[in-house]
N, C-alpha and C. Protein backbone atom coordinates (compact mmCIF):
# COMPACT_ATOMS: atom_id res chain seq x y z
N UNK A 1 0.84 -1.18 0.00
CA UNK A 1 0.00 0.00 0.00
C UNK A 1 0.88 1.24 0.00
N UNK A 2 0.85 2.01 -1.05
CA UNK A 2 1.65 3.25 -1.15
C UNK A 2 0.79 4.53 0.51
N UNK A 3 1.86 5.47 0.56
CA UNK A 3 1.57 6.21 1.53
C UNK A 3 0.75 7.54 0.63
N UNK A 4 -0.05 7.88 1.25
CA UNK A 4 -1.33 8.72 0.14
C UNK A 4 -0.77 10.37 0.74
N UNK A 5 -1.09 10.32 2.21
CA UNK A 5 -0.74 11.48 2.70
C UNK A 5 -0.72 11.91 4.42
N UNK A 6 0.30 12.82 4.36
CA UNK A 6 1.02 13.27 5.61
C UNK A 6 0.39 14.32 6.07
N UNK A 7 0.24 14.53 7.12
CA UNK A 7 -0.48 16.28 7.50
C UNK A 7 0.21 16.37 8.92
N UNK A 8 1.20 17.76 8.84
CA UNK A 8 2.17 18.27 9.89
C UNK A 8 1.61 20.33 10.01
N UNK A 9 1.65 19.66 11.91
CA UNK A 9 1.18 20.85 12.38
C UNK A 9 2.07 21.01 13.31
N UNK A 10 2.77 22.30 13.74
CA UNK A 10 3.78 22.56 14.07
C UNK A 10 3.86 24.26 14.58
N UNK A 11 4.74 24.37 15.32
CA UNK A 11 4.95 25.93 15.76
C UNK A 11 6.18 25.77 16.44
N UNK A 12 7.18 26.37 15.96
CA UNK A 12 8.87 26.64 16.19
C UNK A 12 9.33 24.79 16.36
N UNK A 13 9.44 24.82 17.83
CA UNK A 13 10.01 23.58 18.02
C UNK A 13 9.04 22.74 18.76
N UNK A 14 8.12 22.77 18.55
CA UNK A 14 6.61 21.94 18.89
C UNK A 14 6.26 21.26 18.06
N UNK A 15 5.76 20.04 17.52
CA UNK A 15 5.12 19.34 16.89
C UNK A 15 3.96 19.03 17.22
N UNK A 16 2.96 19.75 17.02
CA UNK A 16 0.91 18.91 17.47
C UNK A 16 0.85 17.99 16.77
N UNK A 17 1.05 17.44 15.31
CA UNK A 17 0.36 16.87 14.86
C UNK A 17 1.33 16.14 13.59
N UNK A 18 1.10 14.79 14.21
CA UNK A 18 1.99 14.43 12.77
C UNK A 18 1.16 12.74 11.96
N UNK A 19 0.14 13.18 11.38
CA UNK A 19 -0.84 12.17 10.73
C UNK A 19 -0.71 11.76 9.23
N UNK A 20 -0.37 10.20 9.37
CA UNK A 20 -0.04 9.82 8.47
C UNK A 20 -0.77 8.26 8.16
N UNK A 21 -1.43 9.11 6.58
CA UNK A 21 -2.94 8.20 6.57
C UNK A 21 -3.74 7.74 7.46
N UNK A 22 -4.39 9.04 8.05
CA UNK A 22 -5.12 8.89 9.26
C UNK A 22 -4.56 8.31 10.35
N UNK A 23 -3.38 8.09 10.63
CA UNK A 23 -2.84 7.21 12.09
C UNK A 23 -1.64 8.40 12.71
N UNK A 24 -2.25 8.69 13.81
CA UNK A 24 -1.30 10.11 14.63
C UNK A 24 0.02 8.74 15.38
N UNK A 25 0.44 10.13 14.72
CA UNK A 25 2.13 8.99 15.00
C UNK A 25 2.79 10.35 15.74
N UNK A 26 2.17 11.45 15.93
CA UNK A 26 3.33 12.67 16.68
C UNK A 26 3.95 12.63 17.50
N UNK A 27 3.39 11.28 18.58
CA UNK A 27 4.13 11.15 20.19
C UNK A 27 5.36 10.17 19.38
N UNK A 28 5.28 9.85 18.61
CA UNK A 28 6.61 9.23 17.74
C UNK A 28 7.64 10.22 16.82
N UNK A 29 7.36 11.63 16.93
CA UNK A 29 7.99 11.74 16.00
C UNK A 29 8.75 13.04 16.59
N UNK A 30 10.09 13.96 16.68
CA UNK A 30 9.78 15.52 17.26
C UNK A 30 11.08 15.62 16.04
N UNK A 31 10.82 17.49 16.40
CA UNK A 31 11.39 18.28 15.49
C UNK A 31 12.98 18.74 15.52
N UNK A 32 13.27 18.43 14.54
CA UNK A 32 15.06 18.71 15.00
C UNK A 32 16.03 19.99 14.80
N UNK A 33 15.29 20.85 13.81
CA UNK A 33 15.84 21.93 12.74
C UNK A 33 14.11 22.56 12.36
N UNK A 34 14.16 23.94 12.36
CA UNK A 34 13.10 24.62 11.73
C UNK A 34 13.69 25.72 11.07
N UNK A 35 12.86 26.53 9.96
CA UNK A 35 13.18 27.77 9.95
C UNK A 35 12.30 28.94 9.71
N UNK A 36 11.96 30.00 10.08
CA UNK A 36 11.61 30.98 9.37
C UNK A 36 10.77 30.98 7.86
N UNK A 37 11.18 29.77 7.25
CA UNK A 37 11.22 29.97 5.52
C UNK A 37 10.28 28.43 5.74
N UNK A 38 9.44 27.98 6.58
CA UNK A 38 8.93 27.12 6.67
C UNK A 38 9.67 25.37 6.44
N UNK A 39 10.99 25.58 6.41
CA UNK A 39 11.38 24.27 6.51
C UNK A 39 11.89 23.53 7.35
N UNK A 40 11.65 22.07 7.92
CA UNK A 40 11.24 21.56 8.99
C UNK A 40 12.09 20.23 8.70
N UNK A 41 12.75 19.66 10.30
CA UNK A 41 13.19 17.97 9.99
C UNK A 41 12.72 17.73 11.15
N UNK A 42 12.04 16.56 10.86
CA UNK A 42 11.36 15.68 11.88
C UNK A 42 12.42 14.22 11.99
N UNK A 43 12.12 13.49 12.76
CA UNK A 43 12.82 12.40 13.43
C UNK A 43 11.86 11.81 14.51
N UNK A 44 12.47 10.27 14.02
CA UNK A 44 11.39 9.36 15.23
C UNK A 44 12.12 9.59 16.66
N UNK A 45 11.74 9.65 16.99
CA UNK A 45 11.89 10.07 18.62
C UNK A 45 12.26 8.78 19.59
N UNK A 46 13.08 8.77 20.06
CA UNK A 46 13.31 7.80 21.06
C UNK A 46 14.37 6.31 20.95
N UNK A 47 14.89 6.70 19.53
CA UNK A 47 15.64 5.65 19.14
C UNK A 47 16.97 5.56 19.03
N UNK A 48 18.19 5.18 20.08
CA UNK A 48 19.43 5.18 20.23
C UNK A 48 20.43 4.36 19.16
N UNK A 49 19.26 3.81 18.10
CA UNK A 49 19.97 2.78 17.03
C UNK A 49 19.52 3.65 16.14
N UNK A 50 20.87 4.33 15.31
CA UNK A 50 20.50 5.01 14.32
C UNK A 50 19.67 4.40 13.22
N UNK A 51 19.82 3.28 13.20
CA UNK A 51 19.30 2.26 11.62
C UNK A 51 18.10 2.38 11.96
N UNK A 52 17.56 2.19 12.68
CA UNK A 52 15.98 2.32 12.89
C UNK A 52 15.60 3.39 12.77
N UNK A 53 16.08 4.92 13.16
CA UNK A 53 15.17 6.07 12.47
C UNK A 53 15.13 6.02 11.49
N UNK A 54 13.64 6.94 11.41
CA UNK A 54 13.17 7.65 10.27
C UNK A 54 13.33 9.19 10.47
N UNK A 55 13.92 9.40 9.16
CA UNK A 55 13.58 11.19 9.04
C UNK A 55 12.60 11.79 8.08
N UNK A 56 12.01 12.88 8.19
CA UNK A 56 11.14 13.31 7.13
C UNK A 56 11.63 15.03 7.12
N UNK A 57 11.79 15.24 6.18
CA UNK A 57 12.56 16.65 5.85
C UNK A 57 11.45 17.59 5.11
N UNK A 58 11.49 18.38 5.40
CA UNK A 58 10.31 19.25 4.17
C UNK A 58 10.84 21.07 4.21
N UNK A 59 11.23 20.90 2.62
CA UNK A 59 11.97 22.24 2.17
C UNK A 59 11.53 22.97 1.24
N UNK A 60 11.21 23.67 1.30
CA UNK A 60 10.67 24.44 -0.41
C UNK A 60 9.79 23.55 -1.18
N UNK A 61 8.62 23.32 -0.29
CA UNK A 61 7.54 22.70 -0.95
C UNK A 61 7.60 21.31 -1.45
N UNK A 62 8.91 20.65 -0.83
CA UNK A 62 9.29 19.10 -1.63
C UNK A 62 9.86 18.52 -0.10
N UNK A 63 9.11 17.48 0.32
CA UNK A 63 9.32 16.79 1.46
C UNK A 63 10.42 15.40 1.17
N UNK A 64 11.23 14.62 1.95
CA UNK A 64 11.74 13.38 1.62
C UNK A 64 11.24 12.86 2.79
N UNK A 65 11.22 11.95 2.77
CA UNK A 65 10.97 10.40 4.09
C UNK A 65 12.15 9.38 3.58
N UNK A 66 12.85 9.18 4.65
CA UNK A 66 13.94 7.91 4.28
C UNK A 66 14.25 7.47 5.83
N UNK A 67 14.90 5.92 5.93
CA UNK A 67 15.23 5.74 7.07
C UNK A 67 16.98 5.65 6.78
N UNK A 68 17.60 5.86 7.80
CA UNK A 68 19.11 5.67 8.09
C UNK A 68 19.46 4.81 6.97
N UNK A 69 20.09 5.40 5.68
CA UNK A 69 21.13 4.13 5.28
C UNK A 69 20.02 3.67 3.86
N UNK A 70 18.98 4.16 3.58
CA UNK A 70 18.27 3.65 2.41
C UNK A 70 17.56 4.75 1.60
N UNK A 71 17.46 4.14 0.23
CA UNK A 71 16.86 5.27 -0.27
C UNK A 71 15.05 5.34 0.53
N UNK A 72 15.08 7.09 0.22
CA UNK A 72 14.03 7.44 0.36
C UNK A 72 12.93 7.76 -0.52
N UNK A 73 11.63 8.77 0.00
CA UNK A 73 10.64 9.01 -1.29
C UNK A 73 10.79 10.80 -0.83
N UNK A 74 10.18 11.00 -2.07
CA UNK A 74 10.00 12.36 -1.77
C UNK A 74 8.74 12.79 -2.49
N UNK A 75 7.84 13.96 -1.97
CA UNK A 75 6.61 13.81 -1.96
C UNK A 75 6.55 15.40 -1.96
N UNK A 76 5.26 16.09 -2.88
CA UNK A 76 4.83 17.32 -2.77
C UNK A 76 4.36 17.84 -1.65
N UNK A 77 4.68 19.04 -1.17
CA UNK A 77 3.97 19.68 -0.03
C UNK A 77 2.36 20.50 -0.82
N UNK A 78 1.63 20.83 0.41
CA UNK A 78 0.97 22.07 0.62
C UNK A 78 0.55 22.12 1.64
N UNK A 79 0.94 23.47 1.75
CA UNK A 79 0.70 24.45 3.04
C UNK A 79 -0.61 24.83 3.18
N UNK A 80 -1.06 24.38 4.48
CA UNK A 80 -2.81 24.77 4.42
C UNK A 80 -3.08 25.99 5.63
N UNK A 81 -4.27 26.39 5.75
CA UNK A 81 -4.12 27.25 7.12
C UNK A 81 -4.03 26.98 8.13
């Protein structure tokens, strides 16, 4: 089953909301890097074995998802209110 869609809600270094295909995964996930210019790296939270994170990056309207060490996807943004 391909991944359809992500929805990230956020303010500086807070993460509310990180839903992916309807399943809130945010208490899994926090923020590592933000900026001003709306671009954001997230990371699974809690994992001392690098191989097992996941990161999800989102820059100038073009997001990636990859875990440690493999290729990733990369996926269109939009910014909602």
């Amino acid at each position: 089953m391909r991944l359809k869609k992500i929805e990230i809600s956020y303010f500086e270094n807070k993460l509310y909301n990180f839903i992916w295909d309807g399943q809130k995964l945010h208490k899994h996930f926090e923020i590592l890097s933000f900026d001003s210019d709306l671009n954001v790296e997230l990371e699974t939270s809690g994992y001392s074995d690098i191989k097992n994170a996941v990161f999800f990056n989102i820059k100038s309207n073009i997001s990636y998802l990859t875990q440690y060490n493999l290729s990733g996807v990369y996926y269109n943004c939009i910014k909602t209110a």
